[in-house]
C-alpha atoms as a PDB file:
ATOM      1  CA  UNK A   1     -49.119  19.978   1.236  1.00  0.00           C
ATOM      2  CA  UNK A   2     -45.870  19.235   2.640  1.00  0.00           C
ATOM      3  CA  UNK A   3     -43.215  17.224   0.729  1.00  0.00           C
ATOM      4  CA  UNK A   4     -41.695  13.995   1.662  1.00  0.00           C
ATOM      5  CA  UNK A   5     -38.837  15.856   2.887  1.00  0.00           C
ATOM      6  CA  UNK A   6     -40.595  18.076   5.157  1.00  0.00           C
ATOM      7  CA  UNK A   7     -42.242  15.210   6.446  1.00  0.00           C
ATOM      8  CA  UNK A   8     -39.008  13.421   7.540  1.00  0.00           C
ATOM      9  CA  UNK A   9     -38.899  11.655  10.890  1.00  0.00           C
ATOM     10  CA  UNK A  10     -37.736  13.825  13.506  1.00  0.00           C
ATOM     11  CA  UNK A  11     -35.089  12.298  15.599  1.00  0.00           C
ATOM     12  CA  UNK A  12     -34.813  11.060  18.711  1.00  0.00           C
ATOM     13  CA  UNK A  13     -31.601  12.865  20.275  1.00  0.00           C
ATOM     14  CA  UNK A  14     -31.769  16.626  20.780  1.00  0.00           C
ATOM     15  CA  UNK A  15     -31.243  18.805  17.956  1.00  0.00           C
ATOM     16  CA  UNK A  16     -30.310  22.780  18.025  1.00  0.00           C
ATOM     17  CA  UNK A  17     -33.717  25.223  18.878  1.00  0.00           C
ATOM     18  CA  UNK A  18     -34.079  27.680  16.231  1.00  0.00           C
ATOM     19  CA  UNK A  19     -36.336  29.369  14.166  1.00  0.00           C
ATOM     20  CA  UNK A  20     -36.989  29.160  10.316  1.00  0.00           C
ATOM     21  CA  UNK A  21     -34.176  30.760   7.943  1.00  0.00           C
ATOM     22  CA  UNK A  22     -36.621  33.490   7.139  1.00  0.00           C
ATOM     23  CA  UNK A  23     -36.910  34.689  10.493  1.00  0.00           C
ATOM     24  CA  UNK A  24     -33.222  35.485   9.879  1.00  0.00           C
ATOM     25  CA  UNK A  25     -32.315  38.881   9.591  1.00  0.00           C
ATOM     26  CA  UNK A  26     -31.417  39.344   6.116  1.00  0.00           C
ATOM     27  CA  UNK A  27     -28.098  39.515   5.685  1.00  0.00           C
ATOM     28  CA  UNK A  28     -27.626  36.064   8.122  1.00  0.00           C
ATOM     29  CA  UNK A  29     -29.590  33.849   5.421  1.00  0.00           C
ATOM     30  CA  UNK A  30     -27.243  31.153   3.582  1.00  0.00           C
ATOM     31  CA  UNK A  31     -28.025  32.486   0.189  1.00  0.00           C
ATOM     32  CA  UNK A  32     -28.280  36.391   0.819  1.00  0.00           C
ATOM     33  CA  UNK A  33     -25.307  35.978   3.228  1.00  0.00           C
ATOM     34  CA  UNK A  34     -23.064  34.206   0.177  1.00  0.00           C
ATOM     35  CA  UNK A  35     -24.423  37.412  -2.349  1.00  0.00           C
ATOM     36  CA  UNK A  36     -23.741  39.751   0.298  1.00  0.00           C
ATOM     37  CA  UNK A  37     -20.362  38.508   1.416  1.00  0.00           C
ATOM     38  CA  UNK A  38     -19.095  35.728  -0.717  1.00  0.00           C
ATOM     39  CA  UNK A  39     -18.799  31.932  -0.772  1.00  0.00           C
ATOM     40  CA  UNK A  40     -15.867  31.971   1.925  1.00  0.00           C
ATOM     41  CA  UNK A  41     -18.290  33.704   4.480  1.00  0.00           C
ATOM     42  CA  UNK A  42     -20.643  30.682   5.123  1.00  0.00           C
ATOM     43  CA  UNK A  43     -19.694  28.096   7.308  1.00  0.00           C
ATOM     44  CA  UNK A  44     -19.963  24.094   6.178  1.00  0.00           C
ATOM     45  CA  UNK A  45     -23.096  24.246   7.480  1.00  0.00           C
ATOM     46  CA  UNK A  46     -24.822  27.190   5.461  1.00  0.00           C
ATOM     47  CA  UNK A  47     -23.352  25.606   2.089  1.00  0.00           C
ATOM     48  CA  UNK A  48     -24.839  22.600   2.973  1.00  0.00           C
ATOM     49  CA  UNK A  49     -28.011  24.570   3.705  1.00  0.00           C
ATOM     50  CA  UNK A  50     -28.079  26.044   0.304  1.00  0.00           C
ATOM     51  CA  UNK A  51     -28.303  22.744  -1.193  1.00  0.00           C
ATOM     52  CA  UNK A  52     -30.534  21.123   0.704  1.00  0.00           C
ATOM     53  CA  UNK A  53     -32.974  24.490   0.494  1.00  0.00           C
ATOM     54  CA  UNK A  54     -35.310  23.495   3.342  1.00  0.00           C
ATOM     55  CA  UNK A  55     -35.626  22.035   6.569  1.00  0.00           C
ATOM     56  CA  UNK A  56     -38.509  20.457   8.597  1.00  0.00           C
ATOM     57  CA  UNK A  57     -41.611  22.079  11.094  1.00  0.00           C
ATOM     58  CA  UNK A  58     -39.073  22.328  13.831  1.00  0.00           C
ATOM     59  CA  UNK A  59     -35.336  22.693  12.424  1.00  0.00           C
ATOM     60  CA  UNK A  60     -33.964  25.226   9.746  1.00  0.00           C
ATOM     61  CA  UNK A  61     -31.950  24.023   6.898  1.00  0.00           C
ATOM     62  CA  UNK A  62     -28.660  24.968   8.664  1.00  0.00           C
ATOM     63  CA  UNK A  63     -29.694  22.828  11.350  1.00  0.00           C
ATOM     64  CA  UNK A  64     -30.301  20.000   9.333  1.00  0.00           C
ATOM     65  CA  UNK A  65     -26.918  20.574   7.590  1.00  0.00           C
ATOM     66  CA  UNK A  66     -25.383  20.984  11.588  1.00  0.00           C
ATOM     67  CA  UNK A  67     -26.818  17.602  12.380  1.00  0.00           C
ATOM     68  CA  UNK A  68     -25.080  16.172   9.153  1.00  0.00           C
ATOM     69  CA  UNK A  69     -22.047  17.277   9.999  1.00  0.00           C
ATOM     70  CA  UNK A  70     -22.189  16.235  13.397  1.00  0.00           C
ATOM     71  CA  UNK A  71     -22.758  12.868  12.385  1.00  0.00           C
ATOM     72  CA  UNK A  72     -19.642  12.524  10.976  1.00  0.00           C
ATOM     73  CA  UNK A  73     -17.511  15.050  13.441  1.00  0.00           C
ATOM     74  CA  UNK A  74     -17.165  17.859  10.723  1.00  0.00           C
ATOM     75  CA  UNK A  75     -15.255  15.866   8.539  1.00  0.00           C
ATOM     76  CA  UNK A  76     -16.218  16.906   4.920  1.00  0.00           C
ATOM     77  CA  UNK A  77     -14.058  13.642   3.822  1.00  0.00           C
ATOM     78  CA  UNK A  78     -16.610  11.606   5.736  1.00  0.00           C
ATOM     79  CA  UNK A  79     -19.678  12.894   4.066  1.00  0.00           C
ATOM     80  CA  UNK A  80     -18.512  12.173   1.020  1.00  0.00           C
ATOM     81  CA  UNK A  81     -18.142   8.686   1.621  1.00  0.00           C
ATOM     82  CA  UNK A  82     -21.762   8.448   2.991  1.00  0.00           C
ATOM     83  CA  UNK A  83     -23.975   7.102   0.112  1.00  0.00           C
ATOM     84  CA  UNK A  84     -27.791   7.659  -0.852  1.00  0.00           C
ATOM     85  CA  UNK A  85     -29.632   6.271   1.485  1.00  0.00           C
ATOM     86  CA  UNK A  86     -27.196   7.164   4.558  1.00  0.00           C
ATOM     87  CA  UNK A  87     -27.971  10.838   4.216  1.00  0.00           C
ATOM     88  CA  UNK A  88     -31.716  10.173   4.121  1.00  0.00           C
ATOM     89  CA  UNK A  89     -31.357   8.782   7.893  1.00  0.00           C
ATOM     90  CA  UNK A  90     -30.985  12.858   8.863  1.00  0.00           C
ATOM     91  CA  UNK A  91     -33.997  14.841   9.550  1.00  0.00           C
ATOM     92  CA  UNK A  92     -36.018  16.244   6.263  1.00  0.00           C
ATOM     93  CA  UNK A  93     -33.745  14.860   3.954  1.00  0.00           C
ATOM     94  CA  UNK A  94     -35.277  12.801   1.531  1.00  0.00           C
ATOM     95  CA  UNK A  95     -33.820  11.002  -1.465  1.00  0.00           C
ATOM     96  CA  UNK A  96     -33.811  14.531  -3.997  1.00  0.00           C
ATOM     97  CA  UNK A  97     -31.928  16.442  -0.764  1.00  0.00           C
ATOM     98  CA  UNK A  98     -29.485  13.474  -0.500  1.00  0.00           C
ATOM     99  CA  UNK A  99     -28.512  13.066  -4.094  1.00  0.00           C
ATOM    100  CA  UNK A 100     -28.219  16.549  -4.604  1.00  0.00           C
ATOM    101  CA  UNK A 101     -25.496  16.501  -1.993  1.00  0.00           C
ATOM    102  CA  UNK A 102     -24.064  13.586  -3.346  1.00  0.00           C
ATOM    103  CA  UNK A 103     -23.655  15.211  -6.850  1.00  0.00           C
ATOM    104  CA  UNK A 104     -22.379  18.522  -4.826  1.00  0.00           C
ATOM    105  CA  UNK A 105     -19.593  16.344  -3.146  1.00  0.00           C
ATOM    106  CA  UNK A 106     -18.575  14.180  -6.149  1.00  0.00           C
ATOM    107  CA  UNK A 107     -18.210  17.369  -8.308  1.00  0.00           C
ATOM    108  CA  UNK A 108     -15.760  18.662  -5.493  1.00  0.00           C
ATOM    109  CA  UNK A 109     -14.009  15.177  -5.890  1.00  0.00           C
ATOM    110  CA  UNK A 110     -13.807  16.034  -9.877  1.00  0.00           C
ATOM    111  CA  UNK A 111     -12.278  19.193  -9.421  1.00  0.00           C
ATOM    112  CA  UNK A 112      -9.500  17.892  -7.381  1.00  0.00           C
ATOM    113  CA  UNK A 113      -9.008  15.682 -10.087  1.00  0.00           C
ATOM    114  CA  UNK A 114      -9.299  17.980 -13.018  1.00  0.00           C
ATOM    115  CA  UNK A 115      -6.726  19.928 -11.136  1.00  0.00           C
ATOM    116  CA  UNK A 116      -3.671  17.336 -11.708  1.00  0.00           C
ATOM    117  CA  UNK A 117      -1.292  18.137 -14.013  1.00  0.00           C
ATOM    118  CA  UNK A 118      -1.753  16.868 -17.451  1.00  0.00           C
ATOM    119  CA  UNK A 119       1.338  15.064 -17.578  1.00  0.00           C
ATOM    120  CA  UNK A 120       3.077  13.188 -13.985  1.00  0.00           C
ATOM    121  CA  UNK A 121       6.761  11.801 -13.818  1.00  0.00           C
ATOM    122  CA  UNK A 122       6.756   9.402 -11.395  1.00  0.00           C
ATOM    123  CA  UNK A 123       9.745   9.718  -9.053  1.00  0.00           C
ATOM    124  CA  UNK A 124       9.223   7.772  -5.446  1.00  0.00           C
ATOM    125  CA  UNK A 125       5.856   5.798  -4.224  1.00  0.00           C
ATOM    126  CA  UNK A 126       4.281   9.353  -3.206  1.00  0.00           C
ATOM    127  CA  UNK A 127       4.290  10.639  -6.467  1.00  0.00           C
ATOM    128  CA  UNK A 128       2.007   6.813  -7.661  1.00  0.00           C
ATOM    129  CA  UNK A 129      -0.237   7.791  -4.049  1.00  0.00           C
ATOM    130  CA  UNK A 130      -0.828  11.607  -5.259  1.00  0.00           C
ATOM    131  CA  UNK A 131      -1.426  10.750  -9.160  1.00  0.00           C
ATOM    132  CA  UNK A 132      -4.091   8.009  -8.207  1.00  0.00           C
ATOM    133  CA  UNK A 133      -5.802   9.712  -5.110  1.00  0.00           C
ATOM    134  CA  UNK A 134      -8.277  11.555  -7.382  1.00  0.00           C
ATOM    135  CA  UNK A 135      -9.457   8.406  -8.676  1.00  0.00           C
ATOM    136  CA  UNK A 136     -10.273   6.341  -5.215  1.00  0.00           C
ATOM    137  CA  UNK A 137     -10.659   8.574  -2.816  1.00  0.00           C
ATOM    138  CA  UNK A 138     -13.771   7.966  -1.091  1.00  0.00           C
ATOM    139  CA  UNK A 139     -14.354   4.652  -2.573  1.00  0.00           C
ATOM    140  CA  UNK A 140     -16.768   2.473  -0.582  1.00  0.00           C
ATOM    141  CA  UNK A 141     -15.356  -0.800  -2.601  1.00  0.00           C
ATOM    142  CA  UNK A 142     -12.275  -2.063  -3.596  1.00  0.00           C
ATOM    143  CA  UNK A 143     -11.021  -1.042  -7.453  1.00  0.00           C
ATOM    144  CA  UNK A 144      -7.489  -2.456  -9.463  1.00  0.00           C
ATOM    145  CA  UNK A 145      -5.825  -0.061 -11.730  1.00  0.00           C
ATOM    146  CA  UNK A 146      -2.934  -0.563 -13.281  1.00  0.00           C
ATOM    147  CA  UNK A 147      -0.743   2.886 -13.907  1.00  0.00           C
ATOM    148  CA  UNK A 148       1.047   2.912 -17.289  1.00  0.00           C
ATOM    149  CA  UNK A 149       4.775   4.682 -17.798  1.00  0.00           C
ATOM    150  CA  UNK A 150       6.815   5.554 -20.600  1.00  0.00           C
ATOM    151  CA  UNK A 151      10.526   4.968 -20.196  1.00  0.00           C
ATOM    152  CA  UNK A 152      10.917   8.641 -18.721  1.00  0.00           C
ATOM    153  CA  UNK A 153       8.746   7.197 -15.921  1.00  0.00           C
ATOM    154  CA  UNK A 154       6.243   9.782 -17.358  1.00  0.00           C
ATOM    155  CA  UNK A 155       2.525   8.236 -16.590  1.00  0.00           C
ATOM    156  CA  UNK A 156       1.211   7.798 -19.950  1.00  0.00           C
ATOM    157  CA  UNK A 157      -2.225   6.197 -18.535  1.00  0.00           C
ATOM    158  CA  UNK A 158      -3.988   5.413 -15.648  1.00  0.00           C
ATOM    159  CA  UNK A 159      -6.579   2.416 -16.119  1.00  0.00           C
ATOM    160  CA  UNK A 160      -9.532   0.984 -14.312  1.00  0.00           C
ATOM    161  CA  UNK A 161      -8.642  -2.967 -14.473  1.00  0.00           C
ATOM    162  CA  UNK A 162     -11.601  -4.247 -12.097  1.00  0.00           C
ATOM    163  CA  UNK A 163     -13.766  -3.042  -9.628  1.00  0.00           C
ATOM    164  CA  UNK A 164     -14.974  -5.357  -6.456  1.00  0.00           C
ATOM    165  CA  UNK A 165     -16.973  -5.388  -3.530  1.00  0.00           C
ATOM    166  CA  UNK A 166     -15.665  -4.017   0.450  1.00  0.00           C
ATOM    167  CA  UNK A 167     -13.586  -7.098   0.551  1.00  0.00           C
ATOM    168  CA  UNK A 168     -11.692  -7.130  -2.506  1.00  0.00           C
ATOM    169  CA  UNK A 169     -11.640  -7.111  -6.200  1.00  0.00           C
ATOM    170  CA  UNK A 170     -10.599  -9.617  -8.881  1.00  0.00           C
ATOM    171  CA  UNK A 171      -7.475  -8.149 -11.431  1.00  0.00           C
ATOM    172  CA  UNK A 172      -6.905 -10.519 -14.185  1.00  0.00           C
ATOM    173  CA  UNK A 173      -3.440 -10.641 -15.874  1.00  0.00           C
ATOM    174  CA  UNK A 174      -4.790 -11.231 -19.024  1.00  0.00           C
ATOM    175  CA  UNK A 175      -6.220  -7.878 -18.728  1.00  0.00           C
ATOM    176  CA  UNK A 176      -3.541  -5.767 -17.013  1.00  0.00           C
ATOM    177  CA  UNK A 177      -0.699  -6.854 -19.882  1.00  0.00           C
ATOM    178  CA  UNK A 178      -3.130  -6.558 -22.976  1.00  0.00           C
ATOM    179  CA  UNK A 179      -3.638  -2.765 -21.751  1.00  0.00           C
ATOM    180  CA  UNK A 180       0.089  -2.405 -21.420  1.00  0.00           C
ATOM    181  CA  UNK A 181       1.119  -3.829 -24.296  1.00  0.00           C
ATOM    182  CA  UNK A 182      -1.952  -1.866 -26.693  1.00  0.00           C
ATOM    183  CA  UNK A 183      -0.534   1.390 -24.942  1.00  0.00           C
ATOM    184  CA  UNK A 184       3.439   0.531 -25.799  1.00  0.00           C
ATOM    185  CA  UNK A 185       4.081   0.448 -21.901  1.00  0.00           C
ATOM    186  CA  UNK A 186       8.003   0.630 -20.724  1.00  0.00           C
ATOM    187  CA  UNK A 187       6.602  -0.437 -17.353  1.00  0.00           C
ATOM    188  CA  UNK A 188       3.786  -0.374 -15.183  1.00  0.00           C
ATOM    189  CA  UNK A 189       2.820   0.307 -11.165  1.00  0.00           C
ATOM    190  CA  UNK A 190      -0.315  -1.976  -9.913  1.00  0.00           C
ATOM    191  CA  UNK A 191      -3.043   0.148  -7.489  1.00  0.00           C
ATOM    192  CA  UNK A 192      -5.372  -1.115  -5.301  1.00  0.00           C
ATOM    193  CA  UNK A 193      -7.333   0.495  -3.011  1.00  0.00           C
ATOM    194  CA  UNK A 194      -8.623  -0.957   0.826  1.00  0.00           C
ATOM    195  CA  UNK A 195     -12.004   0.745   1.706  1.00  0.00           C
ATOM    196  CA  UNK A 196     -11.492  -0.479   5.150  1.00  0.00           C
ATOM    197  CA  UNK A 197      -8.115   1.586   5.911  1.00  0.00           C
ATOM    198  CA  UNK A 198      -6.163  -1.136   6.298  1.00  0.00           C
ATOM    199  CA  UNK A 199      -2.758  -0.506   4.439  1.00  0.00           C
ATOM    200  CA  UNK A 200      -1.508  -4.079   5.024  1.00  0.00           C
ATOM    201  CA  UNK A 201      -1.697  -6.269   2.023  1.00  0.00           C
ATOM    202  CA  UNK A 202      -3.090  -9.593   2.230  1.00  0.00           C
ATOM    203  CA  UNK A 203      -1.618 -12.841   0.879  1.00  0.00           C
ATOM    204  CA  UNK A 204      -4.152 -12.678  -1.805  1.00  0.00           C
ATOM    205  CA  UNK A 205      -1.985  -9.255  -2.645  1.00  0.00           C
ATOM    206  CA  UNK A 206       1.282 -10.697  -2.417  1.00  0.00           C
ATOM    207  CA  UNK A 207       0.696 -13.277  -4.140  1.00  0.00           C
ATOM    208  CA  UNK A 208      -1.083 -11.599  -7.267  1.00  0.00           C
ATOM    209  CA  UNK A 209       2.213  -9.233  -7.022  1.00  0.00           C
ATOM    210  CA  UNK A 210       4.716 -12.040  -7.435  1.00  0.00           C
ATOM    211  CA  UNK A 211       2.700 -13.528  -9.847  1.00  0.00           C
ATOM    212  CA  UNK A 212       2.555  -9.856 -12.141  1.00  0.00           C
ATOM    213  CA  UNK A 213       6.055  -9.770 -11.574  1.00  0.00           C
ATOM    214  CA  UNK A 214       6.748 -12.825 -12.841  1.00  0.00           C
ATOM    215  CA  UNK A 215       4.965 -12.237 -15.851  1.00  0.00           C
ATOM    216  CA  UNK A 216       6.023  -8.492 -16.413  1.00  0.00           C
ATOM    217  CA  UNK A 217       9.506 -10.124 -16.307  1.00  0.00           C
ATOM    218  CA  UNK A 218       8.725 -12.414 -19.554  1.00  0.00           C
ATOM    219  CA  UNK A 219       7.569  -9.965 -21.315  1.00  0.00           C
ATOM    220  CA  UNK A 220       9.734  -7.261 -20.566  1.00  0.00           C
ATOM    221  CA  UNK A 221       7.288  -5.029 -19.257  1.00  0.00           C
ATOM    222  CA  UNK A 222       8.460  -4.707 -15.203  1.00  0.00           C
ATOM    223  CA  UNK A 223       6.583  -3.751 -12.389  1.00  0.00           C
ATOM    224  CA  UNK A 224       8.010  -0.720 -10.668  1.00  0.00           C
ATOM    225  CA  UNK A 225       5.921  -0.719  -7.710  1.00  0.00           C
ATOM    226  CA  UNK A 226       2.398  -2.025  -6.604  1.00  0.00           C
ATOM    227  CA  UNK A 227       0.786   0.538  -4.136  1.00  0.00           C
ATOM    228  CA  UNK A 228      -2.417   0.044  -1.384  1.00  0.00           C
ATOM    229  CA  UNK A 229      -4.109   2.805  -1.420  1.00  0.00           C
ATOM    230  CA  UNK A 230      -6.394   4.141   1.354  1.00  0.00           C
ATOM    231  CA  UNK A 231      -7.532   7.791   2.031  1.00  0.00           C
ATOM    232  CA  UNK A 232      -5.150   8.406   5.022  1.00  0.00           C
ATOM    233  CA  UNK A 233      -1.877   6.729   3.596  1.00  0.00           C
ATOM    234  CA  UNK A 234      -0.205   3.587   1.613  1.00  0.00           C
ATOM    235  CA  UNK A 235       1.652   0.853   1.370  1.00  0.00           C
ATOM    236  CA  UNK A 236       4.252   0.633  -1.266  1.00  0.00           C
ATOM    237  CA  UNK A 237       5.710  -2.896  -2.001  1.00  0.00           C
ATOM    238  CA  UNK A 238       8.337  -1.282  -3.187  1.00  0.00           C
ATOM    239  CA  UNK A 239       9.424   1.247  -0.529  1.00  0.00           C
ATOM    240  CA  UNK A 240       9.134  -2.144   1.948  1.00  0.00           C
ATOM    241  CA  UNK A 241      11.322  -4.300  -0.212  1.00  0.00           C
ATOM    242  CA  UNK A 242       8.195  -6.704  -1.310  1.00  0.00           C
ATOM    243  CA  UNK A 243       8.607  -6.454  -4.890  1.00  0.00           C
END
């Protein structure tokens, strides 16, 4: 009996006209290809095959994994924004097929993190934009974290303060300053992250800023910078004299 993913909906635009993988000649099948040749060899679309393992009656796996891409005009980013249940609107892929893609992307994600250095001096607003990416790219909602410096300006700690809907997150001061002041902070950049791409802050975000300002001046514990973070750029208050 066919599984639920093999049962998928076809859809209703056209899709490519091929034949199963194992028609393949050998050496042209995702997984013998990758033995045969290496990992660099396949295209997006045959690594994507090898993970979802099977298509449907009438499309190959590297069609299915063509489709997905097309979907989202071969942008890898893209994909791995798309959630659960997005995936599952593509021919023969059912929930399994989608998460295991989702845990395929996400490990890529962790890797790009694991691969910062283990200890960041933080010298202009690029430097705050490249030591957070690894934490919010991707992000479908809106997080606060609050970056933590020694007085070399070397980032002792980056912390999750809150974590929101699309729209925007709460970040209590209360919060923000206890973490500073437990990890002996000399000073401290604010990041927030806008799902939508917009890098303009809002009044909500000015106003928050002057208010951590304020607060940071009290207790001696300044804010350097607050930085909006979105997956194609920033805005520093900073850099545009806000702050």
């Amino acid at each position: 009996m066919d599984s639920p993913d093999q049962l998928a909906e076809e859809p209703a635009y056209s899709v490519p006209t091929s034949f199963g993988i194992k028609s393949w000649a050998e050496e042209d099948r995702p997984r013998e290809k990758l033995m045969a040749k290496g990992r660099a060899a396949l295209s997006d679309a045959e690594l994507l095959a090898i993970l979802i393992g099977s298509g449907t009656t009438k499309l190959s796996a590297v069609d299915v994994g063509m489709l997905m891409l097309k979907a989202v005009d071969n942008d890898l980013n893209e994909l791995a924004r798309q959630s659960v249940k997005q995936l599952c609107r593509h021919p023969g892929i059912g929930e399994a097929k989608a998460i295991t893609v989702v845990a395929a992307l996400e490990l890529g994600r962790r890797r790009k993190e694991a691969d910062a250095p283990a200890k960041v001096t933080i010298t202009c607003s690029r430097d705050i934009y490249n030591a957070i990416r690894p934490h919010l790219m991707d992000l479908p909602h809106e997080e606060f974290w609050v970056v933590i410096l020694n007085r070399a300006n070397v980032v002792m700690r980056k912390i999750a303060i809150s974590q929101g809907g699309v729209a925007g997150t709460v970040a209590d001061p209360k919060m923000i300053f206890k973490e500073a002041l437990e990890n002996l902070a000399s000073s401290l950049i604010l990041v927030h992250n806008h799902p939508s791409g917009n890098r303009q802050p809002s009044a909500a975000d000015i106003a928050l800023t002057k208010k951590l300002k304020s607060a940071g001046q009290f207790l001696d514990l300044p804010i350097l910078d607050h930085l909006i973070y979105t997956d194609n750029g920033y805005y520093s208050f900073a850099d545009e004299g806000m702050l």
